[in-house]
Structures are given as C-alpha cells and as structure tokens.
C-alpha atoms as a PDB file:
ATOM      1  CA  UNK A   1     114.902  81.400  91.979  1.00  0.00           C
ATOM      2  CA  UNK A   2     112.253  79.334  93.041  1.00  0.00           C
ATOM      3  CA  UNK A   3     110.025  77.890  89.878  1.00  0.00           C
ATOM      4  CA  UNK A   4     107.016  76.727  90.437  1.00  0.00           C
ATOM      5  CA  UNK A   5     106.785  74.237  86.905  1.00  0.00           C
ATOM      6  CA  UNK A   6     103.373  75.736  84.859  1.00  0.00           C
ATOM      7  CA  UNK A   7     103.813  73.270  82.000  1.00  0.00           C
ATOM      8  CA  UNK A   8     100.461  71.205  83.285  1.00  0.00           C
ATOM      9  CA  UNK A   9      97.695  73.385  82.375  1.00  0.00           C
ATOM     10  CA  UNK A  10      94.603  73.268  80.938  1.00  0.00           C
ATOM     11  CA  UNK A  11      95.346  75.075  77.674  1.00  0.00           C
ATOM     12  CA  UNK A  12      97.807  72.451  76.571  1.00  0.00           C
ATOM     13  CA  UNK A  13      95.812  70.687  73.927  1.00  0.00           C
ATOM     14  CA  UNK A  14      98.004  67.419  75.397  1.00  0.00           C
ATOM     15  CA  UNK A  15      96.803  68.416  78.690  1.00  0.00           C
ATOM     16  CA  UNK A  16      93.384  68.069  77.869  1.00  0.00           C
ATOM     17  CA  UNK A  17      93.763  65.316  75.691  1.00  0.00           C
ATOM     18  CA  UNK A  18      95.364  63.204  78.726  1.00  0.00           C
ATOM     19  CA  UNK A  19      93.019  64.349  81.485  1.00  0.00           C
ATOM     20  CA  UNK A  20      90.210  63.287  79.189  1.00  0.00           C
ATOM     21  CA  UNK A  21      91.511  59.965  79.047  1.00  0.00           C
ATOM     22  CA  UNK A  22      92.995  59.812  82.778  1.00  0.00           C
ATOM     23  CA  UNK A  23      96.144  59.060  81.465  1.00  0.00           C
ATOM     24  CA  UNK A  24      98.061  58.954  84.629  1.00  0.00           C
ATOM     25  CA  UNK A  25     101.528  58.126  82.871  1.00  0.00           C
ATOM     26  CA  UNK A  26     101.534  61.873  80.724  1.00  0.00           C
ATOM     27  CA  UNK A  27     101.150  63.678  83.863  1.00  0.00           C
ATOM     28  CA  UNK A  28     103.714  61.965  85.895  1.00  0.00           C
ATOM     29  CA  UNK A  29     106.299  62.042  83.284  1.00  0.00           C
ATOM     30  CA  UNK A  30     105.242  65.538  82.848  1.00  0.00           C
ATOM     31  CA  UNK A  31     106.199  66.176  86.685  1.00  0.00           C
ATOM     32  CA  UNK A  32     108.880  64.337  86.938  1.00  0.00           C
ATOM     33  CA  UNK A  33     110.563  66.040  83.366  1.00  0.00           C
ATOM     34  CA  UNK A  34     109.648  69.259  85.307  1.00  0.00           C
ATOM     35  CA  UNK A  35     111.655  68.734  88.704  1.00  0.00           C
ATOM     36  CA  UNK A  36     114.446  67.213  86.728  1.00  0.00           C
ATOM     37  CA  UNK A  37     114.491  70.883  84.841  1.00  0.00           C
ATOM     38  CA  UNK A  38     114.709  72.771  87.867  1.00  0.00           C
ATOM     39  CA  UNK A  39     110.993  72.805  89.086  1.00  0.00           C
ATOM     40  CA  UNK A  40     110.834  73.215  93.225  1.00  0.00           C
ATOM     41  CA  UNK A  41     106.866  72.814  93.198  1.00  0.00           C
ATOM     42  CA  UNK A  42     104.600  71.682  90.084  1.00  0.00           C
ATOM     43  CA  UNK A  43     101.596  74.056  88.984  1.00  0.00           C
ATOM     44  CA  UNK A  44      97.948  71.984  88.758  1.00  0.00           C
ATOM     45  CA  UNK A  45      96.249  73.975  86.488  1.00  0.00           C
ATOM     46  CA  UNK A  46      93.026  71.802  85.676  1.00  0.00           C
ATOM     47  CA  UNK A  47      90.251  74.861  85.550  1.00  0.00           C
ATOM     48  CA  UNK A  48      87.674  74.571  87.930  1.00  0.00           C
ATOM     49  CA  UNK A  49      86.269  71.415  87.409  1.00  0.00           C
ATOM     50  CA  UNK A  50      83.091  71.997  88.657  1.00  0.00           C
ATOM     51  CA  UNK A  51      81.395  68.849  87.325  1.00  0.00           C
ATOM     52  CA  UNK A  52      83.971  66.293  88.438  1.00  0.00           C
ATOM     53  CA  UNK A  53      86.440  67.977  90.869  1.00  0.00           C
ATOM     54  CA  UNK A  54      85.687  65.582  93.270  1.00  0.00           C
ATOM     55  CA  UNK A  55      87.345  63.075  91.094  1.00  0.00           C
ATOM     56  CA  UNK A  56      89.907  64.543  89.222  1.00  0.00           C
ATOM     57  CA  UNK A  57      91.763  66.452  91.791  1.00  0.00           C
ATOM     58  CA  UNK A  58      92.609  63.772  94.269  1.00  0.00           C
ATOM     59  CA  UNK A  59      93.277  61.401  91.311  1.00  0.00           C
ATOM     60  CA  UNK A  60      95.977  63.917  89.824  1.00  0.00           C
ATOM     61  CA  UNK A  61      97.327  64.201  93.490  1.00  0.00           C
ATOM     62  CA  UNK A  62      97.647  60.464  93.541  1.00  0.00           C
ATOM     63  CA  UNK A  63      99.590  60.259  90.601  1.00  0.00           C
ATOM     64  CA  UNK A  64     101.994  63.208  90.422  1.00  0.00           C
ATOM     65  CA  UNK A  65     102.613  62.177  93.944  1.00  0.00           C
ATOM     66  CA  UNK A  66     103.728  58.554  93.181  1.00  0.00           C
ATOM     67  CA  UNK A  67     106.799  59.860  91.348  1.00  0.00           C
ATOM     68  CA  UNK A  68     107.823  63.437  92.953  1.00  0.00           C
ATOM     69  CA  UNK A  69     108.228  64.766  96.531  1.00  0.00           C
ATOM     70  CA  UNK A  70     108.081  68.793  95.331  1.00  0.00           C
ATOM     71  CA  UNK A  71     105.201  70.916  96.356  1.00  0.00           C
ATOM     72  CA  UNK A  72     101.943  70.688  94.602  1.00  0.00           C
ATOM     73  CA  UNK A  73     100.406  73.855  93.413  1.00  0.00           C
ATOM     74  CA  UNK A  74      97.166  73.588  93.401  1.00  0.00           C
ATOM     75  CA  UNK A  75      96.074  76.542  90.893  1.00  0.00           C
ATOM     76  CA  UNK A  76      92.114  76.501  90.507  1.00  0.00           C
ATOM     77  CA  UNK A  77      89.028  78.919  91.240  1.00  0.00           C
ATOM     78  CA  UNK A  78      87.326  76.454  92.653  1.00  0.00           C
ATOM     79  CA  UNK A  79      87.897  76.681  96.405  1.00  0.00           C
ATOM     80  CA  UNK A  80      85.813  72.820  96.562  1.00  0.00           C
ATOM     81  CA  UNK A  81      88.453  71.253  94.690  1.00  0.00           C
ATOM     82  CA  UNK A  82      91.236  73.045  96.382  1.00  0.00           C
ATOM     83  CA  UNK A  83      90.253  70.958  99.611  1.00  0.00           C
ATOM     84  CA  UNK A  84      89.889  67.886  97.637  1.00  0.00           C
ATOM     85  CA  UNK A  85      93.403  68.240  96.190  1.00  0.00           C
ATOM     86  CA  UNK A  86      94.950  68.806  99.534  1.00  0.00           C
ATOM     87  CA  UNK A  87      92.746  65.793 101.831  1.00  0.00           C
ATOM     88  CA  UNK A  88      95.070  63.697  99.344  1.00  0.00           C
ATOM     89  CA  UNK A  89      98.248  65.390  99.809  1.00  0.00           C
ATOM     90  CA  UNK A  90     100.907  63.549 101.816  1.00  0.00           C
ATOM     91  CA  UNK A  91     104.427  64.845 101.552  1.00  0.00           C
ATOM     92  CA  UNK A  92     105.622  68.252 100.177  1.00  0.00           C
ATOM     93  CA  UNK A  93     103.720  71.494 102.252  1.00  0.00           C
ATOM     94  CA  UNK A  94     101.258  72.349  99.290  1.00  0.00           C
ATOM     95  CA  UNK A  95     100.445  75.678  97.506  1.00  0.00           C
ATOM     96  CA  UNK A  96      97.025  76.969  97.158  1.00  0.00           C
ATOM     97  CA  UNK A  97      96.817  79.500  93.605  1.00  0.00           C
ATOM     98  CA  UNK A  98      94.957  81.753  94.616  1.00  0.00           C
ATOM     99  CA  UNK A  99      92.942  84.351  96.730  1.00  0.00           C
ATOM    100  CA  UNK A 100      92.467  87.903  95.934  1.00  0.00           C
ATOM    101  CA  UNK A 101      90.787  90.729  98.274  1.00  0.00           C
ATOM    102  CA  UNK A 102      87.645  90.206  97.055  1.00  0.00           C
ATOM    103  CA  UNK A 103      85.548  89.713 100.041  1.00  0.00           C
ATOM    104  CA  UNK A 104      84.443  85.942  99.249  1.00  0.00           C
ATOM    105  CA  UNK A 105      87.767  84.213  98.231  1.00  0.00           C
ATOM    106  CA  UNK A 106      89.653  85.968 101.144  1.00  0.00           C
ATOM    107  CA  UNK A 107      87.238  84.500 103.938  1.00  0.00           C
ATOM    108  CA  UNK A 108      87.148  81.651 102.421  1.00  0.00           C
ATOM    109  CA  UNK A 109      90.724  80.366 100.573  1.00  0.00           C
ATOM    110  CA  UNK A 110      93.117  81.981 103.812  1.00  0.00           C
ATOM    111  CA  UNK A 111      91.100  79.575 106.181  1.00  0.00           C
ATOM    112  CA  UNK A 112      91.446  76.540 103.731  1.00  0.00           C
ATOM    113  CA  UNK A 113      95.158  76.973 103.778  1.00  0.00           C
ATOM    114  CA  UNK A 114      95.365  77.410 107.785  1.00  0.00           C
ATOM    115  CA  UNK A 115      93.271  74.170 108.207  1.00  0.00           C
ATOM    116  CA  UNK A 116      95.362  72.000 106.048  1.00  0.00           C
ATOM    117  CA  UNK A 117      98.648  73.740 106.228  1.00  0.00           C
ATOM    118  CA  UNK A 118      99.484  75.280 103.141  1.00  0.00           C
ATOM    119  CA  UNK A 119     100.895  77.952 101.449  1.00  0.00           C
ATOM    120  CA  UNK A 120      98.705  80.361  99.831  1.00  0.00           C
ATOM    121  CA  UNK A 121      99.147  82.793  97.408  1.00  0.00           C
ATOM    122  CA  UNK A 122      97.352  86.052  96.948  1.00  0.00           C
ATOM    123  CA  UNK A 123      96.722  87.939  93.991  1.00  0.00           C
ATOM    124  CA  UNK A 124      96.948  92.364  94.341  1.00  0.00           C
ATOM    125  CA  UNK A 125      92.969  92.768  92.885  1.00  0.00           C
ATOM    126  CA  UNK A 126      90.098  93.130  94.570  1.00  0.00           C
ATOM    127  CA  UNK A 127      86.590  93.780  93.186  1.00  0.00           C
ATOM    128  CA  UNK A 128      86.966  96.399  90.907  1.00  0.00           C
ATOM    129  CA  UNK A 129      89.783  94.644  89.187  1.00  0.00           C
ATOM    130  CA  UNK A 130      93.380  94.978  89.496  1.00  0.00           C
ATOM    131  CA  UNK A 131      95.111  98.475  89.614  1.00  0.00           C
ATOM    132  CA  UNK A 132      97.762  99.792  87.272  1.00  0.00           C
ATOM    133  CA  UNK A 133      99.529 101.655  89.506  1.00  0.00           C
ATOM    134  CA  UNK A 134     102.566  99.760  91.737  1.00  0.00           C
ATOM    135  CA  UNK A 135     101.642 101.513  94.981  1.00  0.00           C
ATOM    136  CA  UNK A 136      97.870 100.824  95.299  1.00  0.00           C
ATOM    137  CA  UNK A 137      98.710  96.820  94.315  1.00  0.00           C
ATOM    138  CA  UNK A 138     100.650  97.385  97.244  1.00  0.00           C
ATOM    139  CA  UNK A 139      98.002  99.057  99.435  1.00  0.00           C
ATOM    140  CA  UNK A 140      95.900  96.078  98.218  1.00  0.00           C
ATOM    141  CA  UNK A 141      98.590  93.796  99.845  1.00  0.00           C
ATOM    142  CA  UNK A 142      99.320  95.809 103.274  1.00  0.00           C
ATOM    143  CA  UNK A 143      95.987  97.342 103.545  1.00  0.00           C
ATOM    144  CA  UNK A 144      93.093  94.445 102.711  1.00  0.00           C
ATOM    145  CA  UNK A 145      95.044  90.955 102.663  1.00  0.00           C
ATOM    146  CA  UNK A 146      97.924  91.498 105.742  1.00  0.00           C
ATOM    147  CA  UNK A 147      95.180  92.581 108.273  1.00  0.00           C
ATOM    148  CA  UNK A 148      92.415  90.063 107.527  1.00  0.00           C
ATOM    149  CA  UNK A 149      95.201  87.367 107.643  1.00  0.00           C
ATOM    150  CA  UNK A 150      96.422  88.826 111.027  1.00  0.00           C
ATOM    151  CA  UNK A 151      92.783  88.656 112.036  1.00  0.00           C
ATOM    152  CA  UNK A 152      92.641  84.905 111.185  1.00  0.00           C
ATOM    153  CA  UNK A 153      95.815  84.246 112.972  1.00  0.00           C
ATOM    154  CA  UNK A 154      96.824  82.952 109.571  1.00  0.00           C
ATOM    155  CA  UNK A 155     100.931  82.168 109.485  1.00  0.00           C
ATOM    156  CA  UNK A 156     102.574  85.075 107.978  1.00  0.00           C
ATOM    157  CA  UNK A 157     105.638  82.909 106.738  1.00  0.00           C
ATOM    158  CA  UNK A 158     103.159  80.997 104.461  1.00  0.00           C
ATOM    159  CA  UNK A 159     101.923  83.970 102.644  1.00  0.00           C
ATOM    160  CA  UNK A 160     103.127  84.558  99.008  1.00  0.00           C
ATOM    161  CA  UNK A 161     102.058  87.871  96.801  1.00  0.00           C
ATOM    162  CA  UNK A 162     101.347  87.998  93.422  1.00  0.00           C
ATOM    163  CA  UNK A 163     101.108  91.369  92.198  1.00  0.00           C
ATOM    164  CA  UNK A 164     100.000  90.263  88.501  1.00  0.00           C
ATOM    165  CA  UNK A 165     101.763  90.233  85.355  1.00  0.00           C
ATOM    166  CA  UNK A 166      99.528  91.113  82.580  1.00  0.00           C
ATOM    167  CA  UNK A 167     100.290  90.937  79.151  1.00  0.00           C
ATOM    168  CA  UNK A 168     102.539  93.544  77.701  1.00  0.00           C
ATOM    169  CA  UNK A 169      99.850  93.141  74.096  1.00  0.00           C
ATOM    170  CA  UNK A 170      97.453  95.057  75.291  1.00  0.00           C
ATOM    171  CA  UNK A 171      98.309  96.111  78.649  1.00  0.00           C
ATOM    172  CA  UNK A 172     101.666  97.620  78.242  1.00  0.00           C
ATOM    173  CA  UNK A 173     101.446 100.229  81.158  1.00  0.00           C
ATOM    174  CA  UNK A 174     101.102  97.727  83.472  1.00  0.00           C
ATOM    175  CA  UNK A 175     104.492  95.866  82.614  1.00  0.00           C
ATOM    176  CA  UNK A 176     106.982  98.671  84.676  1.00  0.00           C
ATOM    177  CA  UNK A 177     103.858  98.977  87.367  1.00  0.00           C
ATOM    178  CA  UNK A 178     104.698  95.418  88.434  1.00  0.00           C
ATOM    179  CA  UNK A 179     107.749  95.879  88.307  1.00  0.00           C
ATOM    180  CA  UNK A 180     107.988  98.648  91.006  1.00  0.00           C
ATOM    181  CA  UNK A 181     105.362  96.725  92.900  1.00  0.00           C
ATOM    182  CA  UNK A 182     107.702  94.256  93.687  1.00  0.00           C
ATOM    183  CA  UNK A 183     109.942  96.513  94.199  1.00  0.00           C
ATOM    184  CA  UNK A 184     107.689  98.433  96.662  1.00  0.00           C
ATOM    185  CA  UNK A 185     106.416  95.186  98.394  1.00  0.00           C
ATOM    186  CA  UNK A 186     109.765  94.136  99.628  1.00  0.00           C
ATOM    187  CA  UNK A 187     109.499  96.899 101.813  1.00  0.00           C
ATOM    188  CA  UNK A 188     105.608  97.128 103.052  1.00  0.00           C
ATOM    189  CA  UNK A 189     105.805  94.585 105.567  1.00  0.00           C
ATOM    190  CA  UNK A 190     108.330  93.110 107.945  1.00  0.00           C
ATOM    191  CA  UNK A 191     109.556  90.708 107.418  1.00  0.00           C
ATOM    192  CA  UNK A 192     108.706  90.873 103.533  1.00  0.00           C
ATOM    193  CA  UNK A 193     106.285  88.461 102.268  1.00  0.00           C
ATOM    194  CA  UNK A 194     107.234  86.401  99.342  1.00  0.00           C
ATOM    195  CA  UNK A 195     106.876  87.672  96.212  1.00  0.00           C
ATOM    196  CA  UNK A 196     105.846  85.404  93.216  1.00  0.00           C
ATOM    197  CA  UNK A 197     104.598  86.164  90.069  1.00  0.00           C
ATOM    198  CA  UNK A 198     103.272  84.178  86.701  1.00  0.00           C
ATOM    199  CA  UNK A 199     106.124  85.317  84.459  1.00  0.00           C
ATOM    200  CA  UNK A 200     104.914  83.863  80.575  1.00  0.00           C
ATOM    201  CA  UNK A 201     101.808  86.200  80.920  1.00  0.00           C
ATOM    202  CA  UNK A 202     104.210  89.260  80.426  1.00  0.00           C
ATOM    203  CA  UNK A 203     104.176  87.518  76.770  1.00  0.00           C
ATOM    204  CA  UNK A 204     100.746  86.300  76.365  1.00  0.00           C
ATOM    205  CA  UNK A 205      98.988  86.923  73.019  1.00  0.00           C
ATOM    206  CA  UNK A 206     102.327  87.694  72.041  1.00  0.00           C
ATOM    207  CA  UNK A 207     103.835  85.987  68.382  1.00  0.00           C
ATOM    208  CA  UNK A 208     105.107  82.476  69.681  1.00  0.00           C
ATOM    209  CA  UNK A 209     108.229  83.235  68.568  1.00  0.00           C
ATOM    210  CA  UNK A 210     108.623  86.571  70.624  1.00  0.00           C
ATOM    211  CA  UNK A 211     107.069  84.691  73.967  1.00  0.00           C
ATOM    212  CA  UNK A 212     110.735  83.757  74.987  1.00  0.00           C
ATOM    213  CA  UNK A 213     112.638  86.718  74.880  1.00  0.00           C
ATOM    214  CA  UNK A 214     110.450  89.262  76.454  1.00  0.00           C
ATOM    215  CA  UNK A 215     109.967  86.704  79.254  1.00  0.00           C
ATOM    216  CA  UNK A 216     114.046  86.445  79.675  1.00  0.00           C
ATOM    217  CA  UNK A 217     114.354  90.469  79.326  1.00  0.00           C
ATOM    218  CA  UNK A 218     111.320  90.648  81.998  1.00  0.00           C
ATOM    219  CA  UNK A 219     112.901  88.166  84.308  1.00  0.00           C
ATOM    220  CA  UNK A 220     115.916  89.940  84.516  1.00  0.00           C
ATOM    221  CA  UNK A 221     114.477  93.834  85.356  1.00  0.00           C
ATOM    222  CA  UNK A 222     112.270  91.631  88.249  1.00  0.00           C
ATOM    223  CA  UNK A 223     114.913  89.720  89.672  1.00  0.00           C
ATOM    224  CA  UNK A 224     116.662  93.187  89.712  1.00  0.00           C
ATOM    225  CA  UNK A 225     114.180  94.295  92.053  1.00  0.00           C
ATOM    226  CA  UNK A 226     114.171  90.381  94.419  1.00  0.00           C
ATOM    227  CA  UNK A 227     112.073  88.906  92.599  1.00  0.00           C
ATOM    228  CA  UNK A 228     112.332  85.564  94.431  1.00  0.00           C
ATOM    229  CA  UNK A 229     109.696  82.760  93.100  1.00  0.00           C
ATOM    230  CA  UNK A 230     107.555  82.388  89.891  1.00  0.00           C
ATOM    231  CA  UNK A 231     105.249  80.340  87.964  1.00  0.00           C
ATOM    232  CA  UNK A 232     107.020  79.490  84.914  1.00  0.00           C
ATOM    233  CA  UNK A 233     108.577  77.032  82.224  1.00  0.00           C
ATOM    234  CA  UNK A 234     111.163  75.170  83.937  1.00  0.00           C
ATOM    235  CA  UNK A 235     112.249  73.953  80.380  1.00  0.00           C
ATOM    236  CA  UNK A 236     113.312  76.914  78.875  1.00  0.00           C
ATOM    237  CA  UNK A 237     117.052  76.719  78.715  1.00  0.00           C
ATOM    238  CA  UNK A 238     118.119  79.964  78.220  1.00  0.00           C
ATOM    239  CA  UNK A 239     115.815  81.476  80.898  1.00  0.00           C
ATOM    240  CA  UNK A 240     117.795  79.315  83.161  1.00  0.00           C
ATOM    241  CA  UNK A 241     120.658  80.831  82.254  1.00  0.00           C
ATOM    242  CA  UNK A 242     119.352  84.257  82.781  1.00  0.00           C
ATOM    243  CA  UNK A 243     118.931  83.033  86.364  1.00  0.00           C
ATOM    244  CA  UNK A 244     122.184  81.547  86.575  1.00  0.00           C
ATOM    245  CA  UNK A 245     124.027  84.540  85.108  1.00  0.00           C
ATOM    246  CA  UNK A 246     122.422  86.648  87.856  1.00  0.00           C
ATOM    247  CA  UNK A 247     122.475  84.721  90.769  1.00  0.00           C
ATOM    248  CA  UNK A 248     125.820  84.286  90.246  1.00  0.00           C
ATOM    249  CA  UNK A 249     126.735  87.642  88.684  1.00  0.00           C
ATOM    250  CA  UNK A 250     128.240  85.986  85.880  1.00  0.00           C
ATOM    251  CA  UNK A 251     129.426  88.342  83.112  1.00  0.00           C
ATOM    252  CA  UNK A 252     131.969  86.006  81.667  1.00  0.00           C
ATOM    253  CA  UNK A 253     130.069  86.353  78.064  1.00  0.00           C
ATOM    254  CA  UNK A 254     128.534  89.335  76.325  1.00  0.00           C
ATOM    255  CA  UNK A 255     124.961  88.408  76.826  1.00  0.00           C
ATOM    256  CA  UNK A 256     125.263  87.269  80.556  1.00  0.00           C
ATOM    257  CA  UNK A 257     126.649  90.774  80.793  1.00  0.00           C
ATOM    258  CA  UNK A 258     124.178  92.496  79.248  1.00  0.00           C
ATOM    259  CA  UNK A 259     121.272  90.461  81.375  1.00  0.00           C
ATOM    260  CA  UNK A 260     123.234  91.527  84.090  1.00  0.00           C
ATOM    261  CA  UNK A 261     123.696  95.226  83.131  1.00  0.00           C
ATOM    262  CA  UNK A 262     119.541  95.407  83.177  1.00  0.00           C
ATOM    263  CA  UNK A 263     119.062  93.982  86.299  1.00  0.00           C
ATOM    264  CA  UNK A 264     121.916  96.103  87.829  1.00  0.00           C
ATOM    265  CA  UNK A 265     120.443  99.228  86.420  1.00  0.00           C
ATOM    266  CA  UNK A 266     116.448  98.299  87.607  1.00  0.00           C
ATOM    267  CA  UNK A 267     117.883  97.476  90.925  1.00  0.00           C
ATOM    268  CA  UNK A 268     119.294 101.045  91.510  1.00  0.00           C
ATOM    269  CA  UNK A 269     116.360 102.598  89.854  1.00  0.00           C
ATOM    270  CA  UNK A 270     117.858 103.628  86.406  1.00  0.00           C
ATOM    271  CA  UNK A 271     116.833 102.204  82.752  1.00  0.00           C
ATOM    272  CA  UNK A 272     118.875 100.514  80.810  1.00  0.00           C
ATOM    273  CA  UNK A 273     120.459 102.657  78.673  1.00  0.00           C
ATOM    274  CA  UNK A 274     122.155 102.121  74.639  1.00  0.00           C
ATOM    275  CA  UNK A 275     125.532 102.306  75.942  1.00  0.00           C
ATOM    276  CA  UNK A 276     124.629  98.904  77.655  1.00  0.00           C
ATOM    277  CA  UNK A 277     124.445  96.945  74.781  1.00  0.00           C
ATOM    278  CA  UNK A 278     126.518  96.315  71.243  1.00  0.00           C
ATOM    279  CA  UNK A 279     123.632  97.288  68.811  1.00  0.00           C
ATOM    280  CA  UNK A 280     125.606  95.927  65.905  1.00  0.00           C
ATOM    281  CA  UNK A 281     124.651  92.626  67.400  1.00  0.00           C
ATOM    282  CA  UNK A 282     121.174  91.296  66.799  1.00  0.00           C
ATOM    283  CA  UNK A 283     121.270  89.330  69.868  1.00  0.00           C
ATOM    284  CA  UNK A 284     121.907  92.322  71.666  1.00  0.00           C
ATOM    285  CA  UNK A 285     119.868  94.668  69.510  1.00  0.00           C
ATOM    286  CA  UNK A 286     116.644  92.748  70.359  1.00  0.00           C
ATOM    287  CA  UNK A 287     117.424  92.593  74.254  1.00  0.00           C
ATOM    288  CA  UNK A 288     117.375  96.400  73.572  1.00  0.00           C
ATOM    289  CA  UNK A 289     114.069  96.612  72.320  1.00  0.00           C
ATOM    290  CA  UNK A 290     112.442  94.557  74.494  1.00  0.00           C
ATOM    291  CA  UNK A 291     113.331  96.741  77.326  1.00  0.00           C
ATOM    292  CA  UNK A 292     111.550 100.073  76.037  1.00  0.00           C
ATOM    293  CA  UNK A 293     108.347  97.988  75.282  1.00  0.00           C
ATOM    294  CA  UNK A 294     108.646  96.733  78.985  1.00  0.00           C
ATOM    295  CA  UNK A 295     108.923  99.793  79.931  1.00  0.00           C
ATOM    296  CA  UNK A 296     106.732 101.312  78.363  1.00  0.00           C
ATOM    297  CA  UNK A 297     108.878 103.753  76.324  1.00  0.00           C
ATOM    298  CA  UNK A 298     107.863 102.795  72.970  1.00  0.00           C
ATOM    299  CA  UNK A 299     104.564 101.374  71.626  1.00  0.00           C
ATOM    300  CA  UNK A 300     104.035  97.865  71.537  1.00  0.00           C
ATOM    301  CA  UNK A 301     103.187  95.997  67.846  1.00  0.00           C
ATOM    302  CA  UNK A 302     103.863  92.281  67.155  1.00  0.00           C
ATOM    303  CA  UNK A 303     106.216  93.043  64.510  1.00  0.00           C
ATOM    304  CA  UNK A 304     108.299  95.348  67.113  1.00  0.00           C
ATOM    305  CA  UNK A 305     111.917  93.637  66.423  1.00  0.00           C
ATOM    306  CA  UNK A 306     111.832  94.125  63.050  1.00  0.00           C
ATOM    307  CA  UNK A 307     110.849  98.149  62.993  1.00  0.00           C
END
C-alpha cells in the first residue's frame, strides 16, 4: 500500500498555528515523523492560499525538502500555487491533488503536470457534482478524463484516479458505490490506472472515537477490490497492521483473520457474513457492525456500536 502521509493539513489547529508563524522546524519534523511511519509521499494541504501562495508554497517545498526525499503532494485548488510548489521541487517526481472533469481544471491542471513532470490525480466529478453510482464515476474516468488526456499526449503511467470517498454520516449510499468503483476501474482501461483514494473521509463527521475503526473495516473491503494507494494517517498503528495482515495474508490471530475474511469475501463479490466473526467478542462484534453501515445494510447513527 502506497500512503500518501495527510497529517499536514490545514484543519490541524497546529497546522495553522505553525504556518502562521513559518515555523519551518513543525513541518519538517512533521515529514520526517511521517516517512519514518510508512509515508511514500507527504500530502501539502495548505488551502488555496490565494493571498500569499506565492510565498508559502515554495517556502514549504524548501523546507520539507531539506529533510525528506519522498514525493510531495501538492493538494490545493489553486492551480497558481500548484506551479509555484513544483518550480521549487528538486528530487522526488511530485503529485499534483487534484483535477476533476470539470471543463476548467481539466485544461488547465493535466497540462501543469505534463510541463513539470508530475503525477496528477483526478477526482470522478464533473460539474454537476459527483455521482453515487460506481459505474458512471467510472464513465467519468474512461469517458471525460482518459480521452482529453490522450488528446494532450499526457503520460498515461502518471495518471492516478480518485473515485471519492465521502463520508459514511450523511452519505452512506455512497460508501459500497466506491467501493465497486474501484472495483470497476481496474478493469476500464488497459493497463489500469492507479487507483487512490482519501480514506479518513469514509469517517468524517464521525464521533472521534469511531474515526479509526470504520477507516480499518473500509480499508480492508477496498484493498479487497486492489485498492493500491491512499491519502491517509501513516501513524495509525493498527491500520498498518490491517495492511500488513493482508498483504501478507496473515491470519495467524483472530482479528488478522477476520480483516482478512472481509477482504476475501469483497474480492469475490460476497458480504461478509456472521459466521465470519466471534460475536461474543467485542472486538469482533464491532468489526461486524461496521461492515453493514459500509454497506449500507443498516442505517447509520453515531451511537451505532452501542445499539
């Protein structure tokens, strides 16, 4: 699993606080604690800056650079301070987060990311928002993005989908969409694009205490399905072992067998079933849960683990 490390971002009171004060030695740290983790690349999520882009962007670059080689994903609306982040980029190939299909960022962001190089990911919404259903997020992909960036001569190899994990609070119909969407997009194109998505929004608005586990539970029905990169905390400890468990096909403990047993049965195109787990464990009991609110099988409410 490829994680690309969200922890700087602008909703992070600490975040703020330090780019307010340019503290340089937060946001290296910050990087460097990241890569340590597990990070491959390091999310930049600043905002769009529109007042002092100019500024901030190549100073961040400057610094996160000075103490990590990983790829810099540069995660902004602001397609000005996109090119100021990358002029300043000198080692890793960098990430640019994010086009969509609608008609202005996609003539605009794709030819950014040819002229300096990058990666680019695109987002499955165009104008009229994003779609619920898996297969016209897909369309979206193969039928809007693909051809304008074969139009461009744009380098298919440095294309990355994001078909958009909303929040299961609010938007629970969308949480099993995505999941066949990646499902769907590992066979629209050949070869496959990348697929990444932004895994902690599955949780968003969510109880803190709840964030965790549906992301873990979440994780393991995508990565059934090849989910291959995502934007996420590379300091969450037990998602890491999640990823280890699977990658490896670990079942040498109850859980790892149970995180397992959902990502076996979302691969073949099955739900996870009661049988799967020991429901006189609580552990266990919860994992349970969280898969029929992810999939939509039984009504979301904040105090769901305790009904």
């Amino acid at each position: 699993m490829y994680i690309i490390g969200e922890n700087i971002h602008i909703i992070s009171e600490k975040v703020k606080e330090a780019l307010a004060n340019r503290d340089a030695e937060f946001f290296m740290d910050l990087a460097v604690r990241q890569v340590e983790a597990g990070a491959k690349a390091i999310d930049i999520n600043l905002g769009p800056r529109k007042k002092d882009y100019a500024e901030v962007f190549p100073w961040i670059v400057q610094a996160l650079e000075s103490v990590v080689d990983v790829p810099l994903c540069i995660d902004t609306t602001n397609v000005e301070a996109m090119e100021a982040a990358l002029q300043k980029i000198t080692k890793a190939q960098p990430i640019l987060n994010s086009t969509s299909a609608e008609p202005e960022r996609l003539e605009k962001i794709p030819l950014l990311a040819k002229k300096y190089g990058a990666k680019m990911i695109a987002l499955t919404m165009g104008s009229s928002g994003i779609p619920v259903e898996a297969d016209a997020r897909v369309e979206i992909a193969v039928g809007t993005i693909i051809p304008h960036l074969m139009e461009i001569d744009f380098p298919m190899e440095n294309l990355i989908i994001d078909p958009l994990v909303l929040t299961t609070s609010g938007c629970q119909q969308y949480c099993p969409q995505l999941i066949e969407a990646v499902r769907m997009l590992k066979y629209a194109w050949d070869p496959p694009p990348m697929v990444s998505v932004g895994l902690s929004n599955v949780s968003n608005a969510v109880p803190t205490e709840n964030r965790p586990l549906i992301n873990r539970v979440y994780l393991a029905m995508l990565m059934g399905v090849g989910l291959e990169m995502m934007i996420a905390n590379p300091f969450d400890q037990k998602q890491n072992e999640v990823i280890r468990w699977i990658e490896s096909r670990d079942t040498s403990t109850p859980l790892a067998r149970v995180y397992n047993k959902i990502a076996e049965r979302i691969q073949e195109g099955e739900e996870p079933q009661p049988e799967d787990f020991d429901m006189n464990d609580p552990e266990q009991l919860a994992i349970w849960k969280t898969t029929q609110i992810l999939l939509n099988k039984v009504i979301y409410a904040d105090a769901y683990l305790t009904n």
